[in-house]
C-alpha atoms as a PDB file:
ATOM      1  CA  UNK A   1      19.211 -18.990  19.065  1.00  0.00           C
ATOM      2  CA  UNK A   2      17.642 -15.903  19.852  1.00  0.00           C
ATOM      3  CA  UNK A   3      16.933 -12.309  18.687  1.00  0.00           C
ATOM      4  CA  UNK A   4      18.475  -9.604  20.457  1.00  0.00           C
ATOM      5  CA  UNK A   5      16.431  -8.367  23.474  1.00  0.00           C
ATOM      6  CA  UNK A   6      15.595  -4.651  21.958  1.00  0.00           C
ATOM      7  CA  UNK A   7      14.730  -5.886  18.162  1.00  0.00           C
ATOM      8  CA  UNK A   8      12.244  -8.276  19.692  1.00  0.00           C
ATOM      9  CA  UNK A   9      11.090  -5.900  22.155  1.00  0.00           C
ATOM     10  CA  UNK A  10      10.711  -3.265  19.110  1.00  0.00           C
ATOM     11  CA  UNK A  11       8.863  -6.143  16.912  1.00  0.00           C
ATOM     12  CA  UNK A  12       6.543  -7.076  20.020  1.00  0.00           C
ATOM     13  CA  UNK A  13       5.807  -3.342  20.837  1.00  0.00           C
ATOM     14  CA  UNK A  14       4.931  -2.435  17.080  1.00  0.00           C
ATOM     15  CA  UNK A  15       2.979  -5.394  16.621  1.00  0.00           C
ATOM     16  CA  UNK A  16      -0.150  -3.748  15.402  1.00  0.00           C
ATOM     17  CA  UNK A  17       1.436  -1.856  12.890  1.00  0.00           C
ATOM     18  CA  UNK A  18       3.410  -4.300  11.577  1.00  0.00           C
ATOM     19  CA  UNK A  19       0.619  -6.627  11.518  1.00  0.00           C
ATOM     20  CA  UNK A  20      -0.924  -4.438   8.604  1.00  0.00           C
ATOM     21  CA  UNK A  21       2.385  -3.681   6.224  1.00  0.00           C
ATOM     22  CA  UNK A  22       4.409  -5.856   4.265  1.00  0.00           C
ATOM     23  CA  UNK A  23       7.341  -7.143   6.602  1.00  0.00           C
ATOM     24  CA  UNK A  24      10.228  -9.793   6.310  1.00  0.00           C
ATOM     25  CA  UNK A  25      12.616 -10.595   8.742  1.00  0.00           C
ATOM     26  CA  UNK A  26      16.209 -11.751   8.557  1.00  0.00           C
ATOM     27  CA  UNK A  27      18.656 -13.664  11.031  1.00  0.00           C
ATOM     28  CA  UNK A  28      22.060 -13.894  11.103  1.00  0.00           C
ATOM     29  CA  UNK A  29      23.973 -15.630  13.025  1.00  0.00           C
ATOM     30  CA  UNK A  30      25.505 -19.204  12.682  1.00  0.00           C
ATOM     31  CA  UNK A  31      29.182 -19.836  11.552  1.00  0.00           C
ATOM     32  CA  UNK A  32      29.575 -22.121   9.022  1.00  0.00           C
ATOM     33  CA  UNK A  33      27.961 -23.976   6.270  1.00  0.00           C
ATOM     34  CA  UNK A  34      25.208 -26.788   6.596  1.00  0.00           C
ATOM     35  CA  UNK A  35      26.791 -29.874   7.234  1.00  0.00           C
ATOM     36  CA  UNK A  36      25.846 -32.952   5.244  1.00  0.00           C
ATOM     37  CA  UNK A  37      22.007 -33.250   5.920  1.00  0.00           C
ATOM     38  CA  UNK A  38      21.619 -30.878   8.276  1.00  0.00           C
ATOM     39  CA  UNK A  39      20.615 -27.383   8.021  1.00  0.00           C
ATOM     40  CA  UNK A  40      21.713 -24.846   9.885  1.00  0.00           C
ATOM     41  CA  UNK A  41      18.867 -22.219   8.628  1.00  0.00           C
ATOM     42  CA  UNK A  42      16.650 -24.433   9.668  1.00  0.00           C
ATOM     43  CA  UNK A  43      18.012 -24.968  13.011  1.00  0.00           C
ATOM     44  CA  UNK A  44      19.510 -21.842  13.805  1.00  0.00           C
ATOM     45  CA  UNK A  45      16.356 -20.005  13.693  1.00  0.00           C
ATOM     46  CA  UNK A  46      15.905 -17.799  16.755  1.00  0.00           C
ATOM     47  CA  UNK A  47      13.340 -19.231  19.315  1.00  0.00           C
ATOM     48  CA  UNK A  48      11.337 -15.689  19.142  1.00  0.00           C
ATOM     49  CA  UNK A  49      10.489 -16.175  14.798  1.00  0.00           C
ATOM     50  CA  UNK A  50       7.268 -18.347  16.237  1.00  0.00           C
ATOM     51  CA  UNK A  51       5.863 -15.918  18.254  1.00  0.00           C
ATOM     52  CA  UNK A  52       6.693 -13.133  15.349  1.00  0.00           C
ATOM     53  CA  UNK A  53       4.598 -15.226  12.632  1.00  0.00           C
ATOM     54  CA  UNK A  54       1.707 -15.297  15.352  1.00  0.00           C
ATOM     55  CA  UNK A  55       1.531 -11.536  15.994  1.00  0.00           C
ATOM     56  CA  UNK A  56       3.106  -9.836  12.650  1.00  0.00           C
ATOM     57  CA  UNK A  57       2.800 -12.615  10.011  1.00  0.00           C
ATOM     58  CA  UNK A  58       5.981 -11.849   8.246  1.00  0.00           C
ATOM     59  CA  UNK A  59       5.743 -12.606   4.594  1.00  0.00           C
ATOM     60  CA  UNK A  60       9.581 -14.235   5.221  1.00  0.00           C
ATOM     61  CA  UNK A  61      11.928 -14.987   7.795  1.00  0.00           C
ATOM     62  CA  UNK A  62      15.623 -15.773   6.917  1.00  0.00           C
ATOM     63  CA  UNK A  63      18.327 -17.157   8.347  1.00  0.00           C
ATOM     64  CA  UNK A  64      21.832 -15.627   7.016  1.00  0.00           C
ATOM     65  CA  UNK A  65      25.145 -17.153   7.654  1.00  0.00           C
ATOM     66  CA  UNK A  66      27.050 -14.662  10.072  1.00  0.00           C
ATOM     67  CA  UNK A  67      30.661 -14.060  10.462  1.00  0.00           C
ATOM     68  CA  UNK A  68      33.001 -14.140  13.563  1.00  0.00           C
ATOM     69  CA  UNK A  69      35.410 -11.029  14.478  1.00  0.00           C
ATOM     70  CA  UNK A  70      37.405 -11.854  17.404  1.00  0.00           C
ATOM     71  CA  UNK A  71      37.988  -8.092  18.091  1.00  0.00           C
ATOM     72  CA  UNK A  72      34.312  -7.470  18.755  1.00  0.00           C
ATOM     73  CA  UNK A  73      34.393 -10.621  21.095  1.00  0.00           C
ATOM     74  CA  UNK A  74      32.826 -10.245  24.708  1.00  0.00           C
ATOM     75  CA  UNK A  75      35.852 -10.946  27.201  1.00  0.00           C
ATOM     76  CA  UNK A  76      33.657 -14.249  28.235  1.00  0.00           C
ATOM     77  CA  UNK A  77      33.684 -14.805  24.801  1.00  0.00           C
ATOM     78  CA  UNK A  78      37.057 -14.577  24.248  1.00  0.00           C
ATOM     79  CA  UNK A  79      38.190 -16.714  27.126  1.00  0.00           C
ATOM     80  CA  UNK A  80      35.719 -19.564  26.096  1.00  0.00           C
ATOM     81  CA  UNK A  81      37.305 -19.409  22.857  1.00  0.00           C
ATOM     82  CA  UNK A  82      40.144 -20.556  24.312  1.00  0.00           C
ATOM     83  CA  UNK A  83      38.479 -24.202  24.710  1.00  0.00           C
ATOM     84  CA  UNK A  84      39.274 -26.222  21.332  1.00  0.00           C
ATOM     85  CA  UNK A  85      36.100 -27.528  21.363  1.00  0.00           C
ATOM     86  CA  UNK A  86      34.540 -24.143  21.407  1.00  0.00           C
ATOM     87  CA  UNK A  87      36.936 -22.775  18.584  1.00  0.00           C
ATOM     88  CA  UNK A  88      35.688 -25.867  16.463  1.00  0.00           C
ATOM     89  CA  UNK A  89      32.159 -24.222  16.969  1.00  0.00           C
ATOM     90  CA  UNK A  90      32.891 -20.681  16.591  1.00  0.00           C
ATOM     91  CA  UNK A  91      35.016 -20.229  13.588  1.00  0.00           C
ATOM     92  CA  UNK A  92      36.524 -16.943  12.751  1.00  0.00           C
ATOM     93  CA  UNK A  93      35.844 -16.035   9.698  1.00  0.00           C
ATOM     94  CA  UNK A  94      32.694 -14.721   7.573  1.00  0.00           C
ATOM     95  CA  UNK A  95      30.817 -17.157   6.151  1.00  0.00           C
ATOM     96  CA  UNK A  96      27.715 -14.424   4.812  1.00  0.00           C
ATOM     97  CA  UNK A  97      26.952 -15.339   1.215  1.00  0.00           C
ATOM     98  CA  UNK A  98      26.508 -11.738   0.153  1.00  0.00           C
ATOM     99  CA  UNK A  99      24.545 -12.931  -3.354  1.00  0.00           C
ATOM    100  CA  UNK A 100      22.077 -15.076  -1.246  1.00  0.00           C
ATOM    101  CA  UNK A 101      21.305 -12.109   0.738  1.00  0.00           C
ATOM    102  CA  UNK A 102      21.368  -9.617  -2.137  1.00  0.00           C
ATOM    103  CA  UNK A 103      19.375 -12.364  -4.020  1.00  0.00           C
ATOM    104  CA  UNK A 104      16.539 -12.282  -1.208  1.00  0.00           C
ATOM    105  CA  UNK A 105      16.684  -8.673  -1.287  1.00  0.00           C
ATOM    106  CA  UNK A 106      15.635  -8.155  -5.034  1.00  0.00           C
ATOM    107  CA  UNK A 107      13.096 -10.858  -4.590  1.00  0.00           C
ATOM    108  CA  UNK A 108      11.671  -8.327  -2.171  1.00  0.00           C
ATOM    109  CA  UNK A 109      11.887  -5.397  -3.926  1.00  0.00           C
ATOM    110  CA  UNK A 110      10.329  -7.163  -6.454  1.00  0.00           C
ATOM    111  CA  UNK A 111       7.995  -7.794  -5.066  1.00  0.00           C
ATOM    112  CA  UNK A 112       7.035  -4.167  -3.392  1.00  0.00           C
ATOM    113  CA  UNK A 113       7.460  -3.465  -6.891  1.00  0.00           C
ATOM    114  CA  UNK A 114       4.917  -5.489  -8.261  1.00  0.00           C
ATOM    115  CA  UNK A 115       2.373  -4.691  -5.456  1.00  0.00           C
ATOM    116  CA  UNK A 116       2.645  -1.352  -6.153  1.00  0.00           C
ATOM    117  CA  UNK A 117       1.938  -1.803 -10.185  1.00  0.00           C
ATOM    118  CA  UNK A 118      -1.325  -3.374  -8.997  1.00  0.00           C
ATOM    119  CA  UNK A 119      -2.529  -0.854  -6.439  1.00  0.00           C
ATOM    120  CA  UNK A 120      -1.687   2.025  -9.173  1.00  0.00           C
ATOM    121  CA  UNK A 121      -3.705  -0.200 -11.925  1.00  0.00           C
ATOM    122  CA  UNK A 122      -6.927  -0.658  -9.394  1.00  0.00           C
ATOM    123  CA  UNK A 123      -7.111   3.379  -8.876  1.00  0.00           C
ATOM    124  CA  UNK A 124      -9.408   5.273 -11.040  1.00  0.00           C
END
């Protein structure tokens, strides 16, 4: 539900620049797949994305299904793990949808792409 502490800190520190360039901002994180009528992109978006549109206005922010690897597990982690109502909620397994992320990924090069056809038609 959050970003990590040094990419917002990097994002809040750079604000002015990235205020003025073309930015988009990805999330990854929850384990799983919506559920019937709920989504999980929706919800799962980290508390600091607000703030972000506020000071950088991001063109788009995305949430990304993440994956669980129980070897990169914190030992807290691990042990609450151990809880079957905790391994209901963290799955292991990867759930990223690589075409939904290389999808958004061409949209933005396209994008870049396009912008930069218009700036080279408007010079002299």
């Amino acid at each position: 539900m959050h970003w990590r502490k040094d990419a917002t800190a990097f994002v809040m520190s750079t604000r002015d620049l990235l205020a003025h360039r073309p930015v988009w901002l990805f999330s990854t994180g929850p384990l799983g797949t919506d559920a019937k009528g709920v989504s999980l992109r929706t919800t799962a978006e980290p508390k600091e994305i607000r703030g972000f549109r506020t000071a950088i206005h991001p063109r788009d922010h995305r949430v990304f299904f993440g994956a669980l690897d129980p070897g990169r597990l914190t030992f807290a982690e691990k042990t609450l793990r151990k809880l079957p109502a905790a391994r209901a909620m963290m799955p292991e397994r990867d759930f990223r949808d690589w075409t939904d992320i290389e999808d958004w990924a061409r949209s933005i090069a396209e994008e870049l792409t396009q912008q930069d056809a218009r700036r080279a038609e408007e010079e002299p």
